[in-house]
C-alpha atoms as a PDB file:
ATOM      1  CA  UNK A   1     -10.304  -1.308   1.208  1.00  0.00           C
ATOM      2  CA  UNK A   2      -9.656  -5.200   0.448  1.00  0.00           C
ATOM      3  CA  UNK A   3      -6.495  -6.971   1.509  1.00  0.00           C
ATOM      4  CA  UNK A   4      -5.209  -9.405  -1.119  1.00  0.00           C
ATOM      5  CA  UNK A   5      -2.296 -12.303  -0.905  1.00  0.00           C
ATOM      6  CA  UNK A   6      -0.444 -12.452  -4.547  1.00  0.00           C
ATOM      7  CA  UNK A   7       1.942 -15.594  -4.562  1.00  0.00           C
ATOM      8  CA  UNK A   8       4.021 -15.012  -7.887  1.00  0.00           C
ATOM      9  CA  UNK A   9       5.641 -18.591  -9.360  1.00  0.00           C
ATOM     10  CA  UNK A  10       8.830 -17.831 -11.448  1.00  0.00           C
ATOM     11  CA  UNK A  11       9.870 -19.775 -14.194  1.00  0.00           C
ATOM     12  CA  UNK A  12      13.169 -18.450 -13.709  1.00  0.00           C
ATOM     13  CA  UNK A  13      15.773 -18.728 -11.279  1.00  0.00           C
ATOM     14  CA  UNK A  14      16.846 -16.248  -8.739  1.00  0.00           C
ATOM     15  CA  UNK A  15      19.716 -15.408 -11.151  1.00  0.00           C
ATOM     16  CA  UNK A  16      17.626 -15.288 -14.183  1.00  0.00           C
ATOM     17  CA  UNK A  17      15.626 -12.244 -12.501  1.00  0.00           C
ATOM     18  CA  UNK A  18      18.550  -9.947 -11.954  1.00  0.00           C
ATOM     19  CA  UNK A  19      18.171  -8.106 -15.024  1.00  0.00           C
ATOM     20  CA  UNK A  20      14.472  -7.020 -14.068  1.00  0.00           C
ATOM     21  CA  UNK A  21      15.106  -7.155 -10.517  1.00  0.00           C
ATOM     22  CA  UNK A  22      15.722  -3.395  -9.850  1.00  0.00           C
ATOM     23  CA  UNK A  23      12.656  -2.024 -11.200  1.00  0.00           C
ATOM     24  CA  UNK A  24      10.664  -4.811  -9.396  1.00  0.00           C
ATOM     25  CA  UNK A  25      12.181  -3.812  -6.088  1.00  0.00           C
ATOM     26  CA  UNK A  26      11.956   0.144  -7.250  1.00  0.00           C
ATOM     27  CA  UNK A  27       7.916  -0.854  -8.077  1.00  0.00           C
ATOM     28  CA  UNK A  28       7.716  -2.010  -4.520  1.00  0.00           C
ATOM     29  CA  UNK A  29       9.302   0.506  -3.174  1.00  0.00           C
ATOM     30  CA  UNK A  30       6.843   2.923  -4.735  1.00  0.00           C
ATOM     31  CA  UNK A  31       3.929   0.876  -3.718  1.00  0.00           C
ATOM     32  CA  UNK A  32       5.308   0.552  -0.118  1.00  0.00           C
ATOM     33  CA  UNK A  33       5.771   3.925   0.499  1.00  0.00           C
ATOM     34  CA  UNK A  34       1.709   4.286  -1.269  1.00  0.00           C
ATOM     35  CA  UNK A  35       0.533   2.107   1.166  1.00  0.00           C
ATOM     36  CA  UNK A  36      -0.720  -0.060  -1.763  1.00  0.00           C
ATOM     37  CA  UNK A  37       1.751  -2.469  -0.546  1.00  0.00           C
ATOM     38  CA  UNK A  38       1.716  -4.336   3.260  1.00  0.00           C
ATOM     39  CA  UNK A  39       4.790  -6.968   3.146  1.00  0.00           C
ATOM     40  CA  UNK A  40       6.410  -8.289   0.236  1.00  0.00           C
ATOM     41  CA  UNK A  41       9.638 -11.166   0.504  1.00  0.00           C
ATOM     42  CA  UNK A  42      10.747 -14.207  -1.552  1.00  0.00           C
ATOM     43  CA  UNK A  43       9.709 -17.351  -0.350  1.00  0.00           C
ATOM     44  CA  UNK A  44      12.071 -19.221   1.506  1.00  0.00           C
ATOM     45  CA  UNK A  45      11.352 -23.160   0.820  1.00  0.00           C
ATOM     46  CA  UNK A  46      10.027 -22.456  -3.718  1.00  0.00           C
ATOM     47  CA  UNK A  47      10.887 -20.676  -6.066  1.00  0.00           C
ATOM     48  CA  UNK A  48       8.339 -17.864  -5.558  1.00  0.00           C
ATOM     49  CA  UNK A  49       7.484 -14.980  -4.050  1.00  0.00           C
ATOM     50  CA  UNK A  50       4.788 -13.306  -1.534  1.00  0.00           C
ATOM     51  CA  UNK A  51       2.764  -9.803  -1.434  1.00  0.00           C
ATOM     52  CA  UNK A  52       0.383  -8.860   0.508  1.00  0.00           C
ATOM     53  CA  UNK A  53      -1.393  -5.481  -1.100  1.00  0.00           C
ATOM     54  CA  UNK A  54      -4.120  -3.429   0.469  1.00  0.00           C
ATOM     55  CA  UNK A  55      -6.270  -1.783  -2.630  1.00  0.00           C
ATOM     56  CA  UNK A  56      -9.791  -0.635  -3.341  1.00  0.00           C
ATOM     57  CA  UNK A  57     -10.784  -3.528  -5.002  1.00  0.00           C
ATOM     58  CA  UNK A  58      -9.689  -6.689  -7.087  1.00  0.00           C
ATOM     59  CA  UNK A  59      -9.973  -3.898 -10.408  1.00  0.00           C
ATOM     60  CA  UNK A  60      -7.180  -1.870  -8.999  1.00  0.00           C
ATOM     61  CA  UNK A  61      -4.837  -4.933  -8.111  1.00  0.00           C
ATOM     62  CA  UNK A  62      -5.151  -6.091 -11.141  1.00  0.00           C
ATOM     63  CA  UNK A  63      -3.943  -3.049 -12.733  1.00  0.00           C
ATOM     64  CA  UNK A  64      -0.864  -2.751 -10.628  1.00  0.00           C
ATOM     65  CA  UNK A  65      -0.046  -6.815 -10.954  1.00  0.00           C
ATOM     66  CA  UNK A  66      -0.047  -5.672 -14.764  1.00  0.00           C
ATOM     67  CA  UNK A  67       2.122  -3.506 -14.319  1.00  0.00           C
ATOM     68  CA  UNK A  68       4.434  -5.571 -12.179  1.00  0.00           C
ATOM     69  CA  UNK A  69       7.782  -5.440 -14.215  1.00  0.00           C
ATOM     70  CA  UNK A  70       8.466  -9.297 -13.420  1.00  0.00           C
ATOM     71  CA  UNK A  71       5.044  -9.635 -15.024  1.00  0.00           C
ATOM     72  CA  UNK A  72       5.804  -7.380 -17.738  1.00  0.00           C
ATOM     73  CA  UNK A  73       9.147  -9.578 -18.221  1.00  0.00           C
ATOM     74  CA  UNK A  74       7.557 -12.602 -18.547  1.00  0.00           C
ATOM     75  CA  UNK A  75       9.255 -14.596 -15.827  1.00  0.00           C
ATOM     76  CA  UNK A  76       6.147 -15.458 -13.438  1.00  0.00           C
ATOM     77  CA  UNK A  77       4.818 -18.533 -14.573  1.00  0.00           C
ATOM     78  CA  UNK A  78       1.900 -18.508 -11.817  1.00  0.00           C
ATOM     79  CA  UNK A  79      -0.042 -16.192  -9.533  1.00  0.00           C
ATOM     80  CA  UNK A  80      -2.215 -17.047  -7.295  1.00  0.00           C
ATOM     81  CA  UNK A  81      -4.293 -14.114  -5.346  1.00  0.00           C
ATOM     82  CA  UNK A  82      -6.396 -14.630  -2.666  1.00  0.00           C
ATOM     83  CA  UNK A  83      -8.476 -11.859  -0.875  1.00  0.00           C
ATOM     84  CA  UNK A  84      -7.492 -12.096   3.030  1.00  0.00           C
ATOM     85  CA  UNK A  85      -9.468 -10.626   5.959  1.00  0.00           C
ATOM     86  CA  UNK A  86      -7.095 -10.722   9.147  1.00  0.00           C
ATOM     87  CA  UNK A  87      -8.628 -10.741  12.089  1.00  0.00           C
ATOM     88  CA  UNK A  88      -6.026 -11.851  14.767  1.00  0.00           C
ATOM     89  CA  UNK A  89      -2.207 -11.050  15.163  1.00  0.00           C
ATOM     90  CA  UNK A  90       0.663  -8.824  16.604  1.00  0.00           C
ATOM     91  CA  UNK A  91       0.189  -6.998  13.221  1.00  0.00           C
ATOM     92  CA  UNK A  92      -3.053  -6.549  13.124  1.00  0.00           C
ATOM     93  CA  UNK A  93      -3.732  -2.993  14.609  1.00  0.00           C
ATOM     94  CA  UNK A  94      -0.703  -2.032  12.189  1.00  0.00           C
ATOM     95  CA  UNK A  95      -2.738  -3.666   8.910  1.00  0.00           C
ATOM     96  CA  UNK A  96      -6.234  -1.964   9.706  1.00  0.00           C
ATOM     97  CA  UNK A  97      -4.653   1.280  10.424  1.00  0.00           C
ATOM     98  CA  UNK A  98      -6.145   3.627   7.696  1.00  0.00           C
ATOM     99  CA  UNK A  99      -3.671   4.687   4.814  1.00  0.00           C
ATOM    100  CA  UNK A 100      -3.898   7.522   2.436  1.00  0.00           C
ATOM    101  CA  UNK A 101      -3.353   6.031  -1.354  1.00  0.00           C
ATOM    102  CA  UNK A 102      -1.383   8.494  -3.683  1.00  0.00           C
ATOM    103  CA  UNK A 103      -3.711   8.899  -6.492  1.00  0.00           C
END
């Protein structure tokens, strides 16, 4: 499993992504309860938001970042993904903890 950081820039404000923002939330939801998804929040200080997603591989995050309906929208005007290996932290034990993926 690989751990990726997704930082999604909006070219919209906050109130120009109400419209879409229940099935974002409802797509995180879903991907929370997967285990696809780790932690997920608006940033506090830009206009942009963070997700941190544990996958098989860059192939299947790509797939689900398609299908992310703020993506789908057209109000993300940047991401930037990272892959992350943490190795030190309170939540650490909590992030390596094996998860079953829903197929």
């Amino acid at each position: 499993m690989a751990k990726f950081v997704v930082e999604f820039e909006y070219s919209v404000d906050r109130e120009g992504r109400q419209e879409l923002h229940p099935a974002h939330a409802a797509n995180l939801y879903d991907l929370a309860e997967r285990g696809v998804l780790l932690l997920g929040g608006p940033l506090a200080d830009v206009n942009a938001g963070l997700l941190v997603y544990d996958v098989e591989g860059r192939e299947q995050l790509d797939q689900l970042l398609a299908e992310e309906p703020y993506v789908k929208g057209g109000i993300v005007a940047r991401t930037r993904v990272r892959e992350w290996s943490p190795g030190k932290g309170s939540w650490i034990e909590a992030l390596n903890q094996p998860t079953q993926h829903a197929a």
